[in-house]
C-alpha atoms as a PDB file:
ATOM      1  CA  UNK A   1     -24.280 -27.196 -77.359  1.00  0.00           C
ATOM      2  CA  UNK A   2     -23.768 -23.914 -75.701  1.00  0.00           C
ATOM      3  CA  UNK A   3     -21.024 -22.904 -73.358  1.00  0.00           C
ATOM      4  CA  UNK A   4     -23.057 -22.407 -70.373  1.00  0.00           C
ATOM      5  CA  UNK A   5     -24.883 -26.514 -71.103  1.00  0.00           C
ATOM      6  CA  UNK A   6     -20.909 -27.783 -71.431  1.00  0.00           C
ATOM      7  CA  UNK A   7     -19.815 -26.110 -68.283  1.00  0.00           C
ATOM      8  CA  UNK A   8     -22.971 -26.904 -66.219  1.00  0.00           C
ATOM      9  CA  UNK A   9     -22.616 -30.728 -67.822  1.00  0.00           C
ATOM     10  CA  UNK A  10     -18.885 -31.094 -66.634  1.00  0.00           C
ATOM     11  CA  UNK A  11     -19.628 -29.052 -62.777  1.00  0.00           C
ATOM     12  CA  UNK A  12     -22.445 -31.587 -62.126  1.00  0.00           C
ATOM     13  CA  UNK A  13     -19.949 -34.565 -62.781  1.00  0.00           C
ATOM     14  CA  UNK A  14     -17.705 -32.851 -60.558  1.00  0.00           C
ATOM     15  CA  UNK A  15     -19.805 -32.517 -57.901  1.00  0.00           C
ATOM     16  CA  UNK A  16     -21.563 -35.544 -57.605  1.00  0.00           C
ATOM     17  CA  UNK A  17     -17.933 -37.623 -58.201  1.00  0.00           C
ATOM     18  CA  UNK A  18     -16.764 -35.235 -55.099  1.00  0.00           C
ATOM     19  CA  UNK A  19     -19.563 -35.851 -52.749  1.00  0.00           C
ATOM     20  CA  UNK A  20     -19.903 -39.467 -53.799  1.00  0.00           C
ATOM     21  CA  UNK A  21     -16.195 -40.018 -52.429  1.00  0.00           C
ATOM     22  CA  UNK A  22     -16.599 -37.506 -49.652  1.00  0.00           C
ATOM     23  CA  UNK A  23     -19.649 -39.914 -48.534  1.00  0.00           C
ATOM     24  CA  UNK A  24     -17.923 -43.013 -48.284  1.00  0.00           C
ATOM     25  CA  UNK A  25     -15.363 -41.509 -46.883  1.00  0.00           C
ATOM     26  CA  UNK A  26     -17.058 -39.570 -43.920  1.00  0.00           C
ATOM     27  CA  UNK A  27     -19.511 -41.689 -42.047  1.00  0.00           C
ATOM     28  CA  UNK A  28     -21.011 -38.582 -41.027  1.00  0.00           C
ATOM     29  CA  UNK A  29     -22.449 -37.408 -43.901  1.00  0.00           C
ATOM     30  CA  UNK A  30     -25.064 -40.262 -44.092  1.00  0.00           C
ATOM     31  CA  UNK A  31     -25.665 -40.332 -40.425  1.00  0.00           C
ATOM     32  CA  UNK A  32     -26.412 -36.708 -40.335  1.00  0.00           C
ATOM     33  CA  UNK A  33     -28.887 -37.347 -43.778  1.00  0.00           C
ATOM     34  CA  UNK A  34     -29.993 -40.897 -41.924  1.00  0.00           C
ATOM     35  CA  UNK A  35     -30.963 -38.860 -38.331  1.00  0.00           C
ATOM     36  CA  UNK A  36     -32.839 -36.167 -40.488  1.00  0.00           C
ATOM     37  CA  UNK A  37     -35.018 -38.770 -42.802  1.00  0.00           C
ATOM     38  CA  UNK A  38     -35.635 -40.339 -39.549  1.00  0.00           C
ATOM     39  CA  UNK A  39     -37.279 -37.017 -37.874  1.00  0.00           C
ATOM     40  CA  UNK A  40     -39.082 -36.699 -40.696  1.00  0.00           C
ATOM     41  CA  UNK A  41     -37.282 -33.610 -41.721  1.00  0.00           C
ATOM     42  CA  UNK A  42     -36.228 -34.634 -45.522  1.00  0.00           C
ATOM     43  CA  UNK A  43     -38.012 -38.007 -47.020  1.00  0.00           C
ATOM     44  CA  UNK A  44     -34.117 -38.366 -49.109  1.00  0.00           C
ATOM     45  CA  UNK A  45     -30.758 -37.113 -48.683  1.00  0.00           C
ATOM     46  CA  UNK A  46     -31.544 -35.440 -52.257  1.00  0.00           C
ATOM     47  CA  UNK A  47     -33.690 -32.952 -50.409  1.00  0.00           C
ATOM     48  CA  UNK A  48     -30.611 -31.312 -49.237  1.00  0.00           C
ATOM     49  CA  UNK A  49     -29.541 -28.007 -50.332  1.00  0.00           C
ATOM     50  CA  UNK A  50     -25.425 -27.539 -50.642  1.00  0.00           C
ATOM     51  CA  UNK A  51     -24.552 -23.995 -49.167  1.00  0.00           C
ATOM     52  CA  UNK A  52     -20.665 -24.447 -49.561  1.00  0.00           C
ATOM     53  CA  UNK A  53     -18.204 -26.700 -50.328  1.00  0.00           C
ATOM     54  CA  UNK A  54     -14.362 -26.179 -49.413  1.00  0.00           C
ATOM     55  CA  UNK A  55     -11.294 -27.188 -50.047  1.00  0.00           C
ATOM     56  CA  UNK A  56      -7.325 -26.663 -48.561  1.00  0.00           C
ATOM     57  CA  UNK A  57      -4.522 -25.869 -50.873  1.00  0.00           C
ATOM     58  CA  UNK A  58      -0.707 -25.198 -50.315  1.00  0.00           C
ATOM     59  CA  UNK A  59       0.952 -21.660 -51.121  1.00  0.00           C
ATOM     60  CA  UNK A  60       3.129 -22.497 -53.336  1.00  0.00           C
ATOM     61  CA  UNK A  61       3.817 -21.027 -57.123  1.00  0.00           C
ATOM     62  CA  UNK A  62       2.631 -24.037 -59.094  1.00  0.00           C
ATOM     63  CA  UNK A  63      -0.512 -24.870 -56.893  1.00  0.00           C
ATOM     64  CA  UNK A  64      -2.656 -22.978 -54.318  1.00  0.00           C
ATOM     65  CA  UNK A  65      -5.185 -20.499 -54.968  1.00  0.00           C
ATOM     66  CA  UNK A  66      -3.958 -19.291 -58.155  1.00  0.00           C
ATOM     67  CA  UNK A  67      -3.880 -22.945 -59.611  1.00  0.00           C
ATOM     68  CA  UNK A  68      -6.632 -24.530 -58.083  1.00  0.00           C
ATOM     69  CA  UNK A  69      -9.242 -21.955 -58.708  1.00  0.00           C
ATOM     70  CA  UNK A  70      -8.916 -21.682 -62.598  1.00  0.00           C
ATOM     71  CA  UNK A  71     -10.663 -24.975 -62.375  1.00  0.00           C
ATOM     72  CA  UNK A  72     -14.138 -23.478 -60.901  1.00  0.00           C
ATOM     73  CA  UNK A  73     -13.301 -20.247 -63.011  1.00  0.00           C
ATOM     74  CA  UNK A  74     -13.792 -22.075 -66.255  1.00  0.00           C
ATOM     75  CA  UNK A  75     -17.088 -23.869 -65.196  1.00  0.00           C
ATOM     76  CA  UNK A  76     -18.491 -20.876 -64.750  1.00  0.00           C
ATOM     77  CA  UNK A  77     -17.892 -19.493 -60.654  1.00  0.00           C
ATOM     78  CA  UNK A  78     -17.059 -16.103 -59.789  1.00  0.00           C
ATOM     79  CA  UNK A  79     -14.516 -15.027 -57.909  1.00  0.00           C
ATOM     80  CA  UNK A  80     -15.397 -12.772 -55.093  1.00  0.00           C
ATOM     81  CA  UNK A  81     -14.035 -11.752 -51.005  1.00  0.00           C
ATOM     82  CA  UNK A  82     -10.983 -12.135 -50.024  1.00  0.00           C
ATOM     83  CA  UNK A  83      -9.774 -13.249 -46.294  1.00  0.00           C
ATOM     84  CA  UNK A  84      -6.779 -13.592 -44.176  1.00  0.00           C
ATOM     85  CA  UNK A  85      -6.257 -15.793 -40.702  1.00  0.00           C
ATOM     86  CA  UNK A  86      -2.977 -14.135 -39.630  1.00  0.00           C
ATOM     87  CA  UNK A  87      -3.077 -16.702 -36.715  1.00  0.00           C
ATOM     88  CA  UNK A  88      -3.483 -20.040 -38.907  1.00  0.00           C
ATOM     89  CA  UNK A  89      -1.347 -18.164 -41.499  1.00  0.00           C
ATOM     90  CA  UNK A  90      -3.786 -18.378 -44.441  1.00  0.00           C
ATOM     91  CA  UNK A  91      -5.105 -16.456 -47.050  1.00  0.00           C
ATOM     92  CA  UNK A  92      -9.038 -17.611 -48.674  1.00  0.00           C
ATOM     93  CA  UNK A  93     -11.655 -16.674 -51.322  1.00  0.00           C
ATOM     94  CA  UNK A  94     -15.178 -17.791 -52.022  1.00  0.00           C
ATOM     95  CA  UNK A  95     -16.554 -18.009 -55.687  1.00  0.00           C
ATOM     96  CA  UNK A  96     -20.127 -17.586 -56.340  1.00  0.00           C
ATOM     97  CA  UNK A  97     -21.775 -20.124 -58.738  1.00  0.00           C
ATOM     98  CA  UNK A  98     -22.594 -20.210 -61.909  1.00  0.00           C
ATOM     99  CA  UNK A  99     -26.675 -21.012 -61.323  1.00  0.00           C
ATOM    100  CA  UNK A 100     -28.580 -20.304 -57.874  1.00  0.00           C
ATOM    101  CA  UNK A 101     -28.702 -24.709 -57.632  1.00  0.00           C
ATOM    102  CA  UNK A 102     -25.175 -24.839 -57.116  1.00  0.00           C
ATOM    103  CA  UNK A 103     -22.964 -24.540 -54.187  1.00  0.00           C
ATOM    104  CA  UNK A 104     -20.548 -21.965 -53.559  1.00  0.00           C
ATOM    105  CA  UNK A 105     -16.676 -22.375 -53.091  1.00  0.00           C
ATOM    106  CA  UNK A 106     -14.782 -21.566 -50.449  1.00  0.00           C
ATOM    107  CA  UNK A 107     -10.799 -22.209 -51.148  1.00  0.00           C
ATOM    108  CA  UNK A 108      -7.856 -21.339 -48.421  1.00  0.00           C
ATOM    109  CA  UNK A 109      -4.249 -22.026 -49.113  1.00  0.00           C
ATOM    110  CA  UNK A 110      -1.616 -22.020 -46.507  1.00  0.00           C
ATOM    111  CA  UNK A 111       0.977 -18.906 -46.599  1.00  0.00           C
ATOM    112  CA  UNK A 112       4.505 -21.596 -46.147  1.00  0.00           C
ATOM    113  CA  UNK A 113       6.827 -18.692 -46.247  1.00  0.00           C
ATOM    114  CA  UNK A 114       4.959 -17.524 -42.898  1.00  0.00           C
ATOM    115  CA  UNK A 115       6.213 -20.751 -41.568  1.00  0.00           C
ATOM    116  CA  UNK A 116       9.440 -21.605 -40.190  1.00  0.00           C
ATOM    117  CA  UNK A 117      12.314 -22.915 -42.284  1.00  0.00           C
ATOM    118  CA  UNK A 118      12.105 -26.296 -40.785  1.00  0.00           C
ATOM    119  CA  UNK A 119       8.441 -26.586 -42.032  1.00  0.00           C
ATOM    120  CA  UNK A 120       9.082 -25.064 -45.496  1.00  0.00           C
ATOM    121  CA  UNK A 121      11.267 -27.324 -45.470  1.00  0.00           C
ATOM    122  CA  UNK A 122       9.188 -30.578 -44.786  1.00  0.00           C
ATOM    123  CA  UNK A 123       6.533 -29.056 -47.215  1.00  0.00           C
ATOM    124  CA  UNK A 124       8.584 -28.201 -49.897  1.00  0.00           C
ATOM    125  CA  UNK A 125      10.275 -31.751 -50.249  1.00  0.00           C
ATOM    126  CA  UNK A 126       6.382 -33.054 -51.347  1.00  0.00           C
ATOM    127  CA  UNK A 127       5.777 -30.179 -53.435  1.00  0.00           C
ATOM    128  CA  UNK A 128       8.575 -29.669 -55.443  1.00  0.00           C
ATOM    129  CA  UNK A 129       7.387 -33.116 -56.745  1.00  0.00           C
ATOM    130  CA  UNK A 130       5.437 -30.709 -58.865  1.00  0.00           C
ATOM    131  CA  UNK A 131       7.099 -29.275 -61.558  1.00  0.00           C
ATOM    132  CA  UNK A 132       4.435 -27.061 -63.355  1.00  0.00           C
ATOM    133  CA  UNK A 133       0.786 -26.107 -62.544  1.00  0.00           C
ATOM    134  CA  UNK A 134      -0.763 -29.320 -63.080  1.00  0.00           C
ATOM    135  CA  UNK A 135      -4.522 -27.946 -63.280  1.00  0.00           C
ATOM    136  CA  UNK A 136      -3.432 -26.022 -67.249  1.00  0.00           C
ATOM    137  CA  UNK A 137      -2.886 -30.034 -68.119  1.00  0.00           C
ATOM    138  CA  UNK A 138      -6.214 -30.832 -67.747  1.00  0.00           C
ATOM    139  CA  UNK A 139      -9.413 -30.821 -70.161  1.00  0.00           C
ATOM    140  CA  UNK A 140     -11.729 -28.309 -67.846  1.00  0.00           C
ATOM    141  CA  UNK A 141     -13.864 -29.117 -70.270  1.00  0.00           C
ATOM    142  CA  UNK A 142     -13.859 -32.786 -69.373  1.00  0.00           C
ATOM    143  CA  UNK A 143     -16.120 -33.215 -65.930  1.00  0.00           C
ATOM    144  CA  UNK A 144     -14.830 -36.840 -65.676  1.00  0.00           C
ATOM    145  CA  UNK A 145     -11.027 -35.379 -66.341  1.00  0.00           C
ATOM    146  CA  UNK A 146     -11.220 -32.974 -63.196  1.00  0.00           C
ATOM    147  CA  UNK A 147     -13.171 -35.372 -61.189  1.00  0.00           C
ATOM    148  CA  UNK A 148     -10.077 -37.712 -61.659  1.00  0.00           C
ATOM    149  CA  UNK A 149      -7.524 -35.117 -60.894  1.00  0.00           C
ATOM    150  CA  UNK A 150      -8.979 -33.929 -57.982  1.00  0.00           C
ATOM    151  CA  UNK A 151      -9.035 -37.192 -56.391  1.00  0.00           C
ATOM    152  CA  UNK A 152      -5.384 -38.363 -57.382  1.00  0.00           C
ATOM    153  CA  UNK A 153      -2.190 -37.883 -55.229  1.00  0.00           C
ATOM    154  CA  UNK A 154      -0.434 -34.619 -56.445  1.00  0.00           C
ATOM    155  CA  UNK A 155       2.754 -35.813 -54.554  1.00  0.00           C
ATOM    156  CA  UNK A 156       4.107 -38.928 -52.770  1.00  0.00           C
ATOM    157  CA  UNK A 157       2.520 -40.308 -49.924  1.00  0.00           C
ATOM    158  CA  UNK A 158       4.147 -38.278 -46.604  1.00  0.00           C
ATOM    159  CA  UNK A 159       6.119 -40.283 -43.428  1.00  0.00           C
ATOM    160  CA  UNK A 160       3.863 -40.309 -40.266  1.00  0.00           C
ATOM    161  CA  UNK A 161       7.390 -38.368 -38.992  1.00  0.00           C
ATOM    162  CA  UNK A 162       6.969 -35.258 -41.691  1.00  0.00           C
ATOM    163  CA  UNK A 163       3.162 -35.384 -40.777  1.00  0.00           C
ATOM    164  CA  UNK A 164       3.562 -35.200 -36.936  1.00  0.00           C
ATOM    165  CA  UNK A 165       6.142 -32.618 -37.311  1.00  0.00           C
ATOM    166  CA  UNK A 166       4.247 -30.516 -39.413  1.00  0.00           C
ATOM    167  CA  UNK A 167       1.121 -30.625 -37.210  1.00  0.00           C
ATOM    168  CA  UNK A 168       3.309 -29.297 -34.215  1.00  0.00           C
ATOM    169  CA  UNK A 169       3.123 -25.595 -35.947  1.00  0.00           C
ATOM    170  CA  UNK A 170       0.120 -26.049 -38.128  1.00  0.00           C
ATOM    171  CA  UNK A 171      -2.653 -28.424 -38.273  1.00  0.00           C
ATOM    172  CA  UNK A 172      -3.736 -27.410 -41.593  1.00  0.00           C
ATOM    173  CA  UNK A 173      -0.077 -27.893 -43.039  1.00  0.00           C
ATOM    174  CA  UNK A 174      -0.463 -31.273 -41.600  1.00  0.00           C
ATOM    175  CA  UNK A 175      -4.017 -32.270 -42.970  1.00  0.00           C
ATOM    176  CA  UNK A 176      -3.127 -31.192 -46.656  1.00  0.00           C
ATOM    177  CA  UNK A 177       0.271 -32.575 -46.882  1.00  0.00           C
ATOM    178  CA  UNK A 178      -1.631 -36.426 -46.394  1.00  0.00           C
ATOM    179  CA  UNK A 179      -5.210 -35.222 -48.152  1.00  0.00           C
ATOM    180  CA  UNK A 180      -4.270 -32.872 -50.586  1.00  0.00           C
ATOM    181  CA  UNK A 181      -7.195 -31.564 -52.592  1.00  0.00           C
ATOM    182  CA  UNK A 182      -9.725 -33.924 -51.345  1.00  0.00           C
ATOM    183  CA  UNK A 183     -12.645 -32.084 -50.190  1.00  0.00           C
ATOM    184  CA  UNK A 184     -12.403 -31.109 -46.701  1.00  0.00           C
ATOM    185  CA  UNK A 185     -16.154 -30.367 -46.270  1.00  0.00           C
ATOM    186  CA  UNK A 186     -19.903 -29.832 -47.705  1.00  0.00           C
ATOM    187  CA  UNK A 187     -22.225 -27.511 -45.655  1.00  0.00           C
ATOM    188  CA  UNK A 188     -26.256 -28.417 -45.126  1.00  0.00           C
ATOM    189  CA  UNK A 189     -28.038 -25.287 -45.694  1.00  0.00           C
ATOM    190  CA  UNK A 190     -30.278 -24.939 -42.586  1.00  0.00           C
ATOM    191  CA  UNK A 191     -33.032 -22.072 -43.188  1.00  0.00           C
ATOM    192  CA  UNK A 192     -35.132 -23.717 -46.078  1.00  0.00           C
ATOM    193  CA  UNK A 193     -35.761 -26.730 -43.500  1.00  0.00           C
ATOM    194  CA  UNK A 194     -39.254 -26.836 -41.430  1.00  0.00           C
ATOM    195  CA  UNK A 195     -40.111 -25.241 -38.760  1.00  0.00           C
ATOM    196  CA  UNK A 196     -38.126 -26.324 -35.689  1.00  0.00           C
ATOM    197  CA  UNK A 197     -34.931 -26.989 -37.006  1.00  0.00           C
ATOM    198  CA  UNK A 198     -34.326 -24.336 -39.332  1.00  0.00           C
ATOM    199  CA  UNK A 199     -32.348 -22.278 -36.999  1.00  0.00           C
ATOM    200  CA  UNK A 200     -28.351 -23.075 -35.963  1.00  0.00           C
ATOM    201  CA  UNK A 201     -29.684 -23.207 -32.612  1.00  0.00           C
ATOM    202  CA  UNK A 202     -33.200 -25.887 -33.276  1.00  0.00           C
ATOM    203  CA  UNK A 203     -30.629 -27.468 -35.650  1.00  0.00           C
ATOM    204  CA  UNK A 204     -27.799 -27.895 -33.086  1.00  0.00           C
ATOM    205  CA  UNK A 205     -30.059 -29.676 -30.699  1.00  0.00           C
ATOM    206  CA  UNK A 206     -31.101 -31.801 -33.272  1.00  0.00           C
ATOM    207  CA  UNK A 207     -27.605 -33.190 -34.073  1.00  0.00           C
ATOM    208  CA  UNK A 208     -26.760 -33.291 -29.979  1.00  0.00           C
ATOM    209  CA  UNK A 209     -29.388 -35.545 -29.698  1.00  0.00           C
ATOM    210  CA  UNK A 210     -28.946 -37.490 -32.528  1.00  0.00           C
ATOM    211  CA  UNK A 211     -25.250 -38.312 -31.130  1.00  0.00           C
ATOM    212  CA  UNK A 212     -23.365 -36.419 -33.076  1.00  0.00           C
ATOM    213  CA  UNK A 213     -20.191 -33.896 -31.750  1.00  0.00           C
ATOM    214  CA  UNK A 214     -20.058 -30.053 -32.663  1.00  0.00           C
ATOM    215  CA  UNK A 215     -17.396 -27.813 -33.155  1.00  0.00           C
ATOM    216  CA  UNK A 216     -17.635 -25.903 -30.134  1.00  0.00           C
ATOM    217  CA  UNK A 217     -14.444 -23.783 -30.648  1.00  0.00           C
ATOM    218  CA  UNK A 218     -16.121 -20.170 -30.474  1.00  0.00           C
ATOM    219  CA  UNK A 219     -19.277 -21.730 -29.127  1.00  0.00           C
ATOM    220  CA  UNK A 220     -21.242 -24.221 -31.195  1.00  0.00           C
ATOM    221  CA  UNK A 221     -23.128 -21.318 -32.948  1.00  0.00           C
ATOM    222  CA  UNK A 222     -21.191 -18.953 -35.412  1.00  0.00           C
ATOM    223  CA  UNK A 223     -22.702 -15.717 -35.965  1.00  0.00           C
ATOM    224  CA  UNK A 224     -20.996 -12.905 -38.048  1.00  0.00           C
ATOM    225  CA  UNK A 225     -21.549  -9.588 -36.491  1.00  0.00           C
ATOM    226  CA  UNK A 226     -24.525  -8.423 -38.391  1.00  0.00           C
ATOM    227  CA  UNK A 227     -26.399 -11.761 -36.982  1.00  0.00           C
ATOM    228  CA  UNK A 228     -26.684 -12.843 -40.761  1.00  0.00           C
ATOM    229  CA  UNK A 229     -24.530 -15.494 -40.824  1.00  0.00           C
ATOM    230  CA  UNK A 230     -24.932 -18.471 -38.241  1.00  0.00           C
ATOM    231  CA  UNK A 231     -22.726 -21.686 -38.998  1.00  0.00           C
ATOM    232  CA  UNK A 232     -22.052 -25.218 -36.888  1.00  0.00           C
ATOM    233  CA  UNK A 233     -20.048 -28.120 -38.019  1.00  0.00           C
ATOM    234  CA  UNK A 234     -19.215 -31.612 -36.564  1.00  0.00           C
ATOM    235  CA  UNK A 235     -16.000 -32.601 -35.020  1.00  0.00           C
ATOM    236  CA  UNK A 236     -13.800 -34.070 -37.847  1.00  0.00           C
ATOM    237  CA  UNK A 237     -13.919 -37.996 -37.711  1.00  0.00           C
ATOM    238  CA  UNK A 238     -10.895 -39.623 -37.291  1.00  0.00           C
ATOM    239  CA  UNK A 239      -9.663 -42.374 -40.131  1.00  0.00           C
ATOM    240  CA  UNK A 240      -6.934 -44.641 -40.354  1.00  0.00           C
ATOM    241  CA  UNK A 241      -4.460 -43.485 -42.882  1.00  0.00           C
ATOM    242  CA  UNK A 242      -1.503 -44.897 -44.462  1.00  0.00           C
ATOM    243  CA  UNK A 243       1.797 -43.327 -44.427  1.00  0.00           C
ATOM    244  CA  UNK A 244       5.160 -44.039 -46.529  1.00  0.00           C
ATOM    245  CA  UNK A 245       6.461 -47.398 -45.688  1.00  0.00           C
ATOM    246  CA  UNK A 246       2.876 -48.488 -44.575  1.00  0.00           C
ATOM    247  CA  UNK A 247       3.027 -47.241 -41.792  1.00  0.00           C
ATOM    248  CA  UNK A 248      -0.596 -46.624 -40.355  1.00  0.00           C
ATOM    249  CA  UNK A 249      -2.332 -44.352 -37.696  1.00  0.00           C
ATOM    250  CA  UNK A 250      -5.944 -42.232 -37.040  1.00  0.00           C
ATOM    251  CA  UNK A 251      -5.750 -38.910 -37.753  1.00  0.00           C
ATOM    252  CA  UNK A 252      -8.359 -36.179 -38.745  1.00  0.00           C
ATOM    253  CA  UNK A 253     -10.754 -36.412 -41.955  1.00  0.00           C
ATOM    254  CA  UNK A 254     -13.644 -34.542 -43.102  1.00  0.00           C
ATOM    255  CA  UNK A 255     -16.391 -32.807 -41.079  1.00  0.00           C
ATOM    256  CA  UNK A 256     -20.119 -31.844 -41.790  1.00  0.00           C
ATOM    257  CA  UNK A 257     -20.939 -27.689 -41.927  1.00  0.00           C
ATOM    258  CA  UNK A 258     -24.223 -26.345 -41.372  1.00  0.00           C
ATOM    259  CA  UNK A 259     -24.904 -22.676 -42.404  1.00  0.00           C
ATOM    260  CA  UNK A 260     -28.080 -20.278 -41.334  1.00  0.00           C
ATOM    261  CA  UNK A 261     -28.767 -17.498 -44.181  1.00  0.00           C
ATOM    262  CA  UNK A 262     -30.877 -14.688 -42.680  1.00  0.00           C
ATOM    263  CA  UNK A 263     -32.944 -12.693 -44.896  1.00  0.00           C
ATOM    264  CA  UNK A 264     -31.346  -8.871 -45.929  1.00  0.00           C
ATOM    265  CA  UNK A 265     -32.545  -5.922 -43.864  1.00  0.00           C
ATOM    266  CA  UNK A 266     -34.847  -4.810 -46.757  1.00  0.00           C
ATOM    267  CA  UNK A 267     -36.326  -8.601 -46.823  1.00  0.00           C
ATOM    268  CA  UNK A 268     -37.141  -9.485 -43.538  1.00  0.00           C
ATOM    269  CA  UNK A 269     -40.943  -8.700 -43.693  1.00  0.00           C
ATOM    270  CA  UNK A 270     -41.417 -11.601 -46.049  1.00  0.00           C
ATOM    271  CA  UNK A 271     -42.673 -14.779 -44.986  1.00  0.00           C
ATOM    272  CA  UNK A 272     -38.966 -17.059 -45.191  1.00  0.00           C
ATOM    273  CA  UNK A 273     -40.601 -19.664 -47.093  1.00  0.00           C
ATOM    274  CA  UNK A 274     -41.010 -16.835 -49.935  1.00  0.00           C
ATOM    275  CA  UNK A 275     -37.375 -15.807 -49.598  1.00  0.00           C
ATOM    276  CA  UNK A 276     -34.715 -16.314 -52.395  1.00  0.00           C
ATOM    277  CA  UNK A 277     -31.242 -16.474 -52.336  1.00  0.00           C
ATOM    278  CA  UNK A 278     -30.026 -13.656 -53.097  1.00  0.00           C
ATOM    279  CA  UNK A 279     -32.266 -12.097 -50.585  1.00  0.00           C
ATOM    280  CA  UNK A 280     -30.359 -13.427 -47.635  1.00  0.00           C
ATOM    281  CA  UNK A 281     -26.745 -12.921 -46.569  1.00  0.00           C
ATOM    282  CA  UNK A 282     -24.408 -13.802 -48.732  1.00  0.00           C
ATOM    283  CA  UNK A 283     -20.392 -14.583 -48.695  1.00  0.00           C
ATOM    284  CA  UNK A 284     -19.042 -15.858 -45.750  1.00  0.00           C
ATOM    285  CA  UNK A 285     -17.414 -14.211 -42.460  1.00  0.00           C
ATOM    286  CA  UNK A 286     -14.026 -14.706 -41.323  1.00  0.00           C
ATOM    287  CA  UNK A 287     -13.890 -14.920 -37.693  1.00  0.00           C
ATOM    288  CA  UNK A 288     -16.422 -18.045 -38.178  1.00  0.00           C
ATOM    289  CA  UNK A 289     -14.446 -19.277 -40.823  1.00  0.00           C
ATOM    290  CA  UNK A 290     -11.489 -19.016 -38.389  1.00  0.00           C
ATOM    291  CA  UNK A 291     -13.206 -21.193 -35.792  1.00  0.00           C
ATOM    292  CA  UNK A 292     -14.723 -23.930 -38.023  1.00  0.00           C
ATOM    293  CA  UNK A 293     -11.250 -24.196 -39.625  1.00  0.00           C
ATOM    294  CA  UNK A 294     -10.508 -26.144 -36.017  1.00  0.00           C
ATOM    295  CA  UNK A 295     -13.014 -28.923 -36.914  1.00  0.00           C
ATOM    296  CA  UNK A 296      -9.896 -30.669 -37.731  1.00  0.00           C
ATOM    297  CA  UNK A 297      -7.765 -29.497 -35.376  1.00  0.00           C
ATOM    298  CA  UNK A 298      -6.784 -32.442 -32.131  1.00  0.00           C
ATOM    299  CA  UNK A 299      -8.725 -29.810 -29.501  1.00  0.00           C
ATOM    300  CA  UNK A 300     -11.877 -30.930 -31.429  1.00  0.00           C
ATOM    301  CA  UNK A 301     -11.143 -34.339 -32.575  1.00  0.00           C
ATOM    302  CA  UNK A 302     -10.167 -35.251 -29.097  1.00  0.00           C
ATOM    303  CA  UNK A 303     -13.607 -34.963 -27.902  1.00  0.00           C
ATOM    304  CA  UNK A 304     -14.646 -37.710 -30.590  1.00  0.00           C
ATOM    305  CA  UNK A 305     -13.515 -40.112 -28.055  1.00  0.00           C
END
């Protein structure tokens, strides 16, 4: 068995154990897949192509970027732009896949020392629970091995108190102090969809209608400057979680992304059903980055209600 077949064995059990969790976890995700096989626009939720997936990390020495993404590394992703959110105090890259069938990865990690003491702090009493870079104990060979890790508590279980005080100077601090690594989002690739709804625009009207509540920090459409790059996401539901001593309240989950890939300059004469992937935009853009980022921010989730 080669290299590439081990890798490309162990990312698909990766994948399919994150979105299987990610699904049960985010009503969302079915109803969006349920409202499309019910216009007629997929016949099965398998249909879907995966632009992105992303995920929220803490900067600190033994996790974060540094640790997180030698997972993706070894099966086979490359790493590529960096970007930096000076207001939400966070640095990101994506990583390009292996194969054209897989999604990209888009992985942010929030700058603490940027913080103030208080929150460093807060954050640094979970952390410190980790003594060494727990990703070089894993098999990254082993599909089932990472699956498990990425879905397993990498510190204790925060106070509602540490969590509420946290989310006073950053909502992001907040969200990955209770949710860790667990995937904060999968993105529905719009443009390969029929006529009618593969546009941001046809596709946002869609989803309106269907019931569902956008993003609309920025303006429910996205576009990077070049007009290349159109994204939308929902409003992040809002689950009950469990805090230290049992205590319990609703805060933010996961969200649904939706991302419009216009074809190159030197493609745009051919028909788009004839386009390929690497013919449209690629990478990502920060200032729409920046604003889907709020999708689980209160000034979004509020409007859930």
């Amino acid at each position: 068995m080669t290299a590439t077949t081990t890798q490309h064995q162990a990312l698909d059990v990766v994948l399919d154990g994150l979105m299987r969790r990610y699904k049960e976890r985010v009503p969302d995700v079915q109803g969006v897949i349920n409202a499309m096989v019910k216009e007629g626009i997929i016949k099965s939720g398998d249909e879907i192509e995966n632009d992105h997936i992303a995920f929220r990390t803490m900067g600190v020495p033994q996790l974060g970027i540094k640790s997180f993404e030698k997972i993706f590394l070894h099966l086979g992703y490359q790493k590529r732009d960096a970007y930096f959110f000076a207001a939400k105090k966070l640095d990101a890259y994506w990583y390009s896949p292996p194969s054209p069938e897989y999604p990209r990865i888009f992985v942010s990690e929030l700058r603490i020392k940027d913080l103030s003491e208080a929150a460093q702090a807060i954050i640094t009493s979970y952390t410190d629970e980790v003594k060494s870079d727990p990703v070089d104990a894993i098999n990254l060979d082993n599909g089932a091995e990472i699956d498990a890790f990425l879905h397993r508590p990498l510190w204790r279980t925060p106070s509602y108190a540490d969590f509420a005080e946290l989310g006073k100077e950053s909502e992001y601090a907040a969200w990955v102090i209770y949710n860790r690594y667990y995937l904060n989002h999968f993105t529905v690739t719009i443009h390969n969809l029929p006529d009618g709804y593969n546009t941001i625009h046809d596709f946002n009207a869609f989803l309106e209608r269907s019931g569902f509540k956008l993003n609309d920090s920025g303006g429910k459409a996205k576009a990077s400057p070049d007009g290349k790059l159109i994204q939308s996401s929902t409003v992040a539901e809002m689950i009950e979680a469990e805090f230290a001593d049992g205590e319990k309240h609703h805060i933010s989950g996961s969200y649904v992304e939706f991302a419009e890939r216009r074809p190159l300059d030197e493609f745009a004469r051919i028909p788009y059903t004839q386009l390929k992937r690497e013919q449209r935009r690629e990478g990502f853009e920060a200032a729409n980055a920046d604003k889907i980022f709020e999708s689980t921010y209160s000034s979004q989730t509020g409007k859930r209600n």
